[in-house]
PDB file of N, CA and C in Angstrom:
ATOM      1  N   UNK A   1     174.579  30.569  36.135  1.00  0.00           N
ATOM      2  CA  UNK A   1     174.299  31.985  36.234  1.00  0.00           C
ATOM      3  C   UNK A   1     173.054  32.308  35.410  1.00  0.00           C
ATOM      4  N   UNK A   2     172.568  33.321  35.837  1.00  0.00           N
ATOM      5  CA  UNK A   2     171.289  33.424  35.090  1.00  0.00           C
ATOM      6  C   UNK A   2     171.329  34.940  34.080  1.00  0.00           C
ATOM      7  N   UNK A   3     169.984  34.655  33.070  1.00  0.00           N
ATOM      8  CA  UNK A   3     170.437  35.284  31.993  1.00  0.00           C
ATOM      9  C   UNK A   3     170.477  36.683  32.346  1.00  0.00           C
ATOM     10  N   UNK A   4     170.669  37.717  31.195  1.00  0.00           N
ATOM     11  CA  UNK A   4     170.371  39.455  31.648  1.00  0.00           C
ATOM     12  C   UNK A   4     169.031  39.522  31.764  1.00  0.00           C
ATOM     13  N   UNK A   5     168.258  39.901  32.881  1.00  0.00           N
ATOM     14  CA  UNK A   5     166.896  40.115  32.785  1.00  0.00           C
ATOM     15  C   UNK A   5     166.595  41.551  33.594  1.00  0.00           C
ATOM     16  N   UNK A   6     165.603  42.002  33.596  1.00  0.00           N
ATOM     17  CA  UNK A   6     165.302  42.952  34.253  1.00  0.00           C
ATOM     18  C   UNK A   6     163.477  42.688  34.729  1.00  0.00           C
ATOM     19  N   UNK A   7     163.026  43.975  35.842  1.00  0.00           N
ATOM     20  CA  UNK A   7     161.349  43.174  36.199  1.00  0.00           C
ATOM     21  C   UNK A   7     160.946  43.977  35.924  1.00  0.00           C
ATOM     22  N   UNK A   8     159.080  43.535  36.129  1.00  0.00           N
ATOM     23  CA  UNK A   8     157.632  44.189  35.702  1.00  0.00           C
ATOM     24  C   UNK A   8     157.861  45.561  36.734  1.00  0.00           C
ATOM     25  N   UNK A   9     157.952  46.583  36.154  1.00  0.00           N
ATOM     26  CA  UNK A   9     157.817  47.697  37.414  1.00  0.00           C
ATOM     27  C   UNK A   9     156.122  47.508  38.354  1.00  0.00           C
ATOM     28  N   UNK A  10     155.495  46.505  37.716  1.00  0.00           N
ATOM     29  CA  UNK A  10     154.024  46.519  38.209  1.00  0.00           C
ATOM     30  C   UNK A  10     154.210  45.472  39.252  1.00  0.00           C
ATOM     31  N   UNK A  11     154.453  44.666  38.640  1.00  0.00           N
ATOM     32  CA  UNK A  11     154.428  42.763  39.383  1.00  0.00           C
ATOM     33  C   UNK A  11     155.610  42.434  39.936  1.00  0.00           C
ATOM     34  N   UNK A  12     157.067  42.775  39.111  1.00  0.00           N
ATOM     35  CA  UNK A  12     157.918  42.357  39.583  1.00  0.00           C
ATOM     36  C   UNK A  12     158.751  41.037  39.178  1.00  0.00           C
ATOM     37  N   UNK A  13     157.653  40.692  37.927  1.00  0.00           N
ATOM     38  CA  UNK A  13     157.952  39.435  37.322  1.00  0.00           C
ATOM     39  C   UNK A  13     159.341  39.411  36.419  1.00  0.00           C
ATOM     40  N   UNK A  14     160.391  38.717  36.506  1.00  0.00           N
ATOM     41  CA  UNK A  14     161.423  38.572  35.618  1.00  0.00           C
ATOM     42  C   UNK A  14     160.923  38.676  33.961  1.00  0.00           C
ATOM     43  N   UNK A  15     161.732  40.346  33.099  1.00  0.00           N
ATOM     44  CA  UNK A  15     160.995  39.799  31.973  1.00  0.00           C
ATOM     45  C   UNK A  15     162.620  40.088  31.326  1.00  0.00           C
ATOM     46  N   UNK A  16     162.464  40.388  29.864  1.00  0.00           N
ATOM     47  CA  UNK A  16     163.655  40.150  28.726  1.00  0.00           C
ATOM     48  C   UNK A  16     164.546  41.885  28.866  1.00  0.00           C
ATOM     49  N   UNK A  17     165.125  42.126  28.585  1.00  0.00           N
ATOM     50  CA  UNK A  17     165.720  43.783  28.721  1.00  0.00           C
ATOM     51  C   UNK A  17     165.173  44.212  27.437  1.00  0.00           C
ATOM     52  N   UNK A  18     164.711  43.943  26.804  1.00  0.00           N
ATOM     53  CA  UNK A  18     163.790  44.366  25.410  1.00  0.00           C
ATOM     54  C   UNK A  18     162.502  44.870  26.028  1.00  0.00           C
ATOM     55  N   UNK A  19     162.174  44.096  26.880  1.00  0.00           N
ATOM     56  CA  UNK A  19     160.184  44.779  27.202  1.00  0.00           C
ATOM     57  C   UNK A  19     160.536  45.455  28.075  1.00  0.00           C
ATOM     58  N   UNK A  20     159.277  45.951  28.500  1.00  0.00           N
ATOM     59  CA  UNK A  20     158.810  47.129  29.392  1.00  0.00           C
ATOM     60  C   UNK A  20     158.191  46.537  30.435  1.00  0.00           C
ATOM     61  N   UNK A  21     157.122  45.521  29.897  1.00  0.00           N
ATOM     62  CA  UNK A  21     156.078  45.269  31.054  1.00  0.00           C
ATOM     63  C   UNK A  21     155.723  43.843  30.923  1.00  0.00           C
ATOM     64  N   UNK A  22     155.243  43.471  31.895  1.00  0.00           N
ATOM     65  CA  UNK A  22     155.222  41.279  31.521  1.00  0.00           C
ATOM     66  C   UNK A  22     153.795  41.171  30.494  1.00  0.00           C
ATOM     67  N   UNK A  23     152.940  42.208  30.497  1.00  0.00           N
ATOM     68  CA  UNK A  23     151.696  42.156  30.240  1.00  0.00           C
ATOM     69  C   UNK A  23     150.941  42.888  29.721  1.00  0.00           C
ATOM     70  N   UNK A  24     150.229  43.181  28.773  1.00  0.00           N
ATOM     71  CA  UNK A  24     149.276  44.495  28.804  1.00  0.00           C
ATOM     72  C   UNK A  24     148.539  44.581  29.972  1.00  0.00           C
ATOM     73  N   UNK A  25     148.306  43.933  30.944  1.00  0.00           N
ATOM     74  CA  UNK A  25     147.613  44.243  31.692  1.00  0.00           C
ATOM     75  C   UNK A  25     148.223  45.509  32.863  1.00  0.00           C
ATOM     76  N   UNK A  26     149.797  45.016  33.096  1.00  0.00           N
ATOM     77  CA  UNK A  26     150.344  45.779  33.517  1.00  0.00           C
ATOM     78  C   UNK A  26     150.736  47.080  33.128  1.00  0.00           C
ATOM     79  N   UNK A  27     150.684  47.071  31.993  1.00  0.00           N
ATOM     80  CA  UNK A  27     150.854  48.099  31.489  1.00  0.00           C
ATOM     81  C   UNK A  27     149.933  49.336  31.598  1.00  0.00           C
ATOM     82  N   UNK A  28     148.816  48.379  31.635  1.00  0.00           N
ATOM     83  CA  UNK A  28     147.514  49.972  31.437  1.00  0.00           C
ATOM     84  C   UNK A  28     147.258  49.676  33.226  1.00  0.00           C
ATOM     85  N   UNK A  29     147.697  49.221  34.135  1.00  0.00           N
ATOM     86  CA  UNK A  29     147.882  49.097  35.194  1.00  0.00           C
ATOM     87  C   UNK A  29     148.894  50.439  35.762  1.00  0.00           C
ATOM     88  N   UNK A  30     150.029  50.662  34.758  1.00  0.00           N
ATOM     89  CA  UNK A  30     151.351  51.589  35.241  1.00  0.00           C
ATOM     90  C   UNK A  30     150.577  52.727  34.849  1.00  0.00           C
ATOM     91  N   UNK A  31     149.680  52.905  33.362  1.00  0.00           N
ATOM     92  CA  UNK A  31     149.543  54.185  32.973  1.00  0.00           C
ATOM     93  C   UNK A  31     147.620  54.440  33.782  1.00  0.00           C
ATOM     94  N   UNK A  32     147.578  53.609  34.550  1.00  0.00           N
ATOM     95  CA  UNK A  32     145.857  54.525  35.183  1.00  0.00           C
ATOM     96  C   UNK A  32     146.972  54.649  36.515  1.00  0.00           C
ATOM     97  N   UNK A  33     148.290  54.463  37.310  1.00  0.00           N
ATOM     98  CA  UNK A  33     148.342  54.827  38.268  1.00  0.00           C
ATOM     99  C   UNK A  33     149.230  56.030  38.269  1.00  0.00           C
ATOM    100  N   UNK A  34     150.036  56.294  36.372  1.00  0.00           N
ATOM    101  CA  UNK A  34     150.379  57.341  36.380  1.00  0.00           C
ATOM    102  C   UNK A  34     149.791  58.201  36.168  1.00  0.00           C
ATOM    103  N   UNK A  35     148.627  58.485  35.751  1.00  0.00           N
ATOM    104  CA  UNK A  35     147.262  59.583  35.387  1.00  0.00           C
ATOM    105  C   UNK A  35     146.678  59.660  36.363  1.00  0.00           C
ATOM    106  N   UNK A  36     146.851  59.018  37.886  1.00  0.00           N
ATOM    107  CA  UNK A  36     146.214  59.255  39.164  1.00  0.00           C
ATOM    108  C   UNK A  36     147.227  59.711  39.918  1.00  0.00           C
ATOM    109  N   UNK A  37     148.684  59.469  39.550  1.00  0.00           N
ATOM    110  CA  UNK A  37     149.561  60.371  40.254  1.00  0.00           C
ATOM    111  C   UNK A  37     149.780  62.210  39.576  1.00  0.00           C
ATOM    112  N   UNK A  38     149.202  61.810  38.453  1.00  0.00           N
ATOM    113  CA  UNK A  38     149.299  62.988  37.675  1.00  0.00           C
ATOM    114  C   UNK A  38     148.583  64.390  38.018  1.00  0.00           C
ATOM    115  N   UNK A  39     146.946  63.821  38.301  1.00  0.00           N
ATOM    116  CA  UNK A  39     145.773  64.001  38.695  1.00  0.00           C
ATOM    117  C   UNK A  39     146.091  64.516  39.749  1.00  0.00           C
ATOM    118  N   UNK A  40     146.964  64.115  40.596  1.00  0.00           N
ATOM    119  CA  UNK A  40     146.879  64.327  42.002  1.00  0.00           C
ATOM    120  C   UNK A  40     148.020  65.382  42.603  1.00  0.00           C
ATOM    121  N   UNK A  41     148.830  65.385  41.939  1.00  0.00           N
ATOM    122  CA  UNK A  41     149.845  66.371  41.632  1.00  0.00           C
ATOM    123  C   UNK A  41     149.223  67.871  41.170  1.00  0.00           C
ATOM    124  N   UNK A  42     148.351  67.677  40.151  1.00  0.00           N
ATOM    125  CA  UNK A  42     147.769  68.959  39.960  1.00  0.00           C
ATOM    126  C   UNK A  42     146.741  69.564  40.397  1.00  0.00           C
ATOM    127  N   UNK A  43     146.586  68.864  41.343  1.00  0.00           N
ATOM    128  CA  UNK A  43     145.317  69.363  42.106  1.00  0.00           C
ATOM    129  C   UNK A  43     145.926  70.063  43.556  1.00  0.00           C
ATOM    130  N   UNK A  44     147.359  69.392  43.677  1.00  0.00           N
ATOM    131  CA  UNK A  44     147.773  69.677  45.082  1.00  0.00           C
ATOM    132  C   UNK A  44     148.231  71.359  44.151  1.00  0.00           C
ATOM    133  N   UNK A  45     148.691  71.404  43.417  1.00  0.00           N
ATOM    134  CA  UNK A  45     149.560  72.785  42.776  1.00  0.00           C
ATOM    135  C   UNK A  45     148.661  73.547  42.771  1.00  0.00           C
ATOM    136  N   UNK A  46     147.078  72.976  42.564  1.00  0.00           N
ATOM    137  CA  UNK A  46     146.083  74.624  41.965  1.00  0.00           C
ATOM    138  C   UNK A  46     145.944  74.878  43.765  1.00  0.00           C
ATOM    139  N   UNK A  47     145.772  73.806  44.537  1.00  0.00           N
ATOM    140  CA  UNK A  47     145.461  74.537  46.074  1.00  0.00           C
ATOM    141  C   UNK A  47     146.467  75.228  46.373  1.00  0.00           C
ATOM    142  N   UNK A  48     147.787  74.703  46.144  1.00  0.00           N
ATOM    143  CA  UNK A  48     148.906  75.548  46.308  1.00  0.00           C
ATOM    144  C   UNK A  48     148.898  76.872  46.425  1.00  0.00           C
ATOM    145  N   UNK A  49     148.454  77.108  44.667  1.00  0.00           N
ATOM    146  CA  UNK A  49     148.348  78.373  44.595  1.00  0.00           C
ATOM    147  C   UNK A  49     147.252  79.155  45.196  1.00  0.00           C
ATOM    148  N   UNK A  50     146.557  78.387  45.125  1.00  0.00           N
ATOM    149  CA  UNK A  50     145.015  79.134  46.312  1.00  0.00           C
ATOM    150  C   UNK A  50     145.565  80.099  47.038  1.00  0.00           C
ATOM    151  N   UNK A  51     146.278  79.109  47.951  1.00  0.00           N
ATOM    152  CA  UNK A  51     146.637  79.424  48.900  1.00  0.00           C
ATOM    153  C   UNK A  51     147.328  80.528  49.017  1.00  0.00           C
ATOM    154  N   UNK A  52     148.307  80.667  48.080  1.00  0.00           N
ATOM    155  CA  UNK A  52     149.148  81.566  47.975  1.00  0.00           C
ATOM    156  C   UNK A  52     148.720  82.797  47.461  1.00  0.00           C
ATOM    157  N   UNK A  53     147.786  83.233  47.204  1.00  0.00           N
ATOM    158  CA  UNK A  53     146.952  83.688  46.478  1.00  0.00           C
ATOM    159  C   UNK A  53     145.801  84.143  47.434  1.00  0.00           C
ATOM    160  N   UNK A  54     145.478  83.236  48.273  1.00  0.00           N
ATOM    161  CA  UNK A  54     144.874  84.037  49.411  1.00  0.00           C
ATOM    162  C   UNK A  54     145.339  85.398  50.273  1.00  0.00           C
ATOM    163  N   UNK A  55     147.334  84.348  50.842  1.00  0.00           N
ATOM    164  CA  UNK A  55     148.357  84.414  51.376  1.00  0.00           C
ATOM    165  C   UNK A  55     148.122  86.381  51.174  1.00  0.00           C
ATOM    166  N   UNK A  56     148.524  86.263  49.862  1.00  0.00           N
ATOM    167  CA  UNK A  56     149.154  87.532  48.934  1.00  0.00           C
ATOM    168  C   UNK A  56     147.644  88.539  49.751  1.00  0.00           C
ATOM    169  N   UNK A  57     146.577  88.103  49.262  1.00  0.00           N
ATOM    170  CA  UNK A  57     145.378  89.145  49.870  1.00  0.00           C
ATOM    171  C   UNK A  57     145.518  89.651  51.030  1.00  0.00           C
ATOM    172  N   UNK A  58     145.281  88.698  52.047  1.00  0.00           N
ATOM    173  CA  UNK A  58     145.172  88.779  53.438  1.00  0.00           C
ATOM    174  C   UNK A  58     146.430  89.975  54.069  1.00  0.00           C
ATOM    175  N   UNK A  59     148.181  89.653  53.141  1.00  0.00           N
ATOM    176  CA  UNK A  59     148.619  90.586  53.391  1.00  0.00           C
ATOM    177  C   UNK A  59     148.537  92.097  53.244  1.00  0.00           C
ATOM    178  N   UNK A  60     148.214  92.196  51.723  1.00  0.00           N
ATOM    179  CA  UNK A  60     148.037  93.342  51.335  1.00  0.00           C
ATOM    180  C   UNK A  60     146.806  93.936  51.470  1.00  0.00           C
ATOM    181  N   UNK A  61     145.760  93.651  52.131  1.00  0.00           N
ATOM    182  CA  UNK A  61     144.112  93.715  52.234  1.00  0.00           C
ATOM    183  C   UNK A  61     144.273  95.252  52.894  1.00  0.00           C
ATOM    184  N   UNK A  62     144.885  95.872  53.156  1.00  0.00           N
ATOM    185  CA  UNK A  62     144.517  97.010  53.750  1.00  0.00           C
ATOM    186  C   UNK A  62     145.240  97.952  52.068  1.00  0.00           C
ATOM    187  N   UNK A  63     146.182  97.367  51.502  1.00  0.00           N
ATOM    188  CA  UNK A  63     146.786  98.377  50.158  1.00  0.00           C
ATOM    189  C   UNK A  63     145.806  98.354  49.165  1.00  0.00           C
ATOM    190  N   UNK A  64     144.941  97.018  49.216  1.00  0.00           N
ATOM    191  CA  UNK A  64     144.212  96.790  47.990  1.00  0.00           C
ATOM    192  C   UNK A  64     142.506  97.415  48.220  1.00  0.00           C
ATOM    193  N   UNK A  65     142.963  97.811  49.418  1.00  0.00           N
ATOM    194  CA  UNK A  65     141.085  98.239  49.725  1.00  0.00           C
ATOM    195  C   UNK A  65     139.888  97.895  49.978  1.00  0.00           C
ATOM    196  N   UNK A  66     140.526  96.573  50.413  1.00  0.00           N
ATOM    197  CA  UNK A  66     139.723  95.553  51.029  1.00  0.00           C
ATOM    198  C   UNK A  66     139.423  95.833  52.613  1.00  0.00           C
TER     199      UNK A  66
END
C-alpha cells in the first residue's frame, strides 16, 4: 500500500501532506495564474457595472433630462 500523499495542484506530482507544491517553480506558477484569474475577474465586474450603469441611464433618460 502506498504512503499518505497528496499532488502538485500545478503538475500533479505525488508530494508529502506537509507541502503545498513539488517546487518553487510551481508555486509562483499557481500564484501568476491566480493574479490572472484575479485580474480577470475584476475587470469582468467593472464592465459589469458599466453596464449596469448604462442599463440604469438609458431607462431613466427621459427623468434625468437627458
Amino acid at each position: 500500500m502506498t504512503k499518505p500523499h497528496k499532488h502538485c495542484p500545478v503538475c500533479g506530482i505525488s508530494i508529502p501532506l506537509e507541502e503545498r507544491f513539488c517546487s518553487p517553480k510551481c508555486e509562483e506558477t499557481y500564484a501568476e495564474r491566480a493574479r490572472k484569474v484575479a485580474k480577470s475577474r475584476r475587470i469582468f465586474y467593472i464592465i459589469l457595472a458599466v453596464i449596469i450603469v448604462l442599463y440604469i441611464v438609458y431607462v431613466f433618460r427621459g427623468q434625468l433630462g437627458f
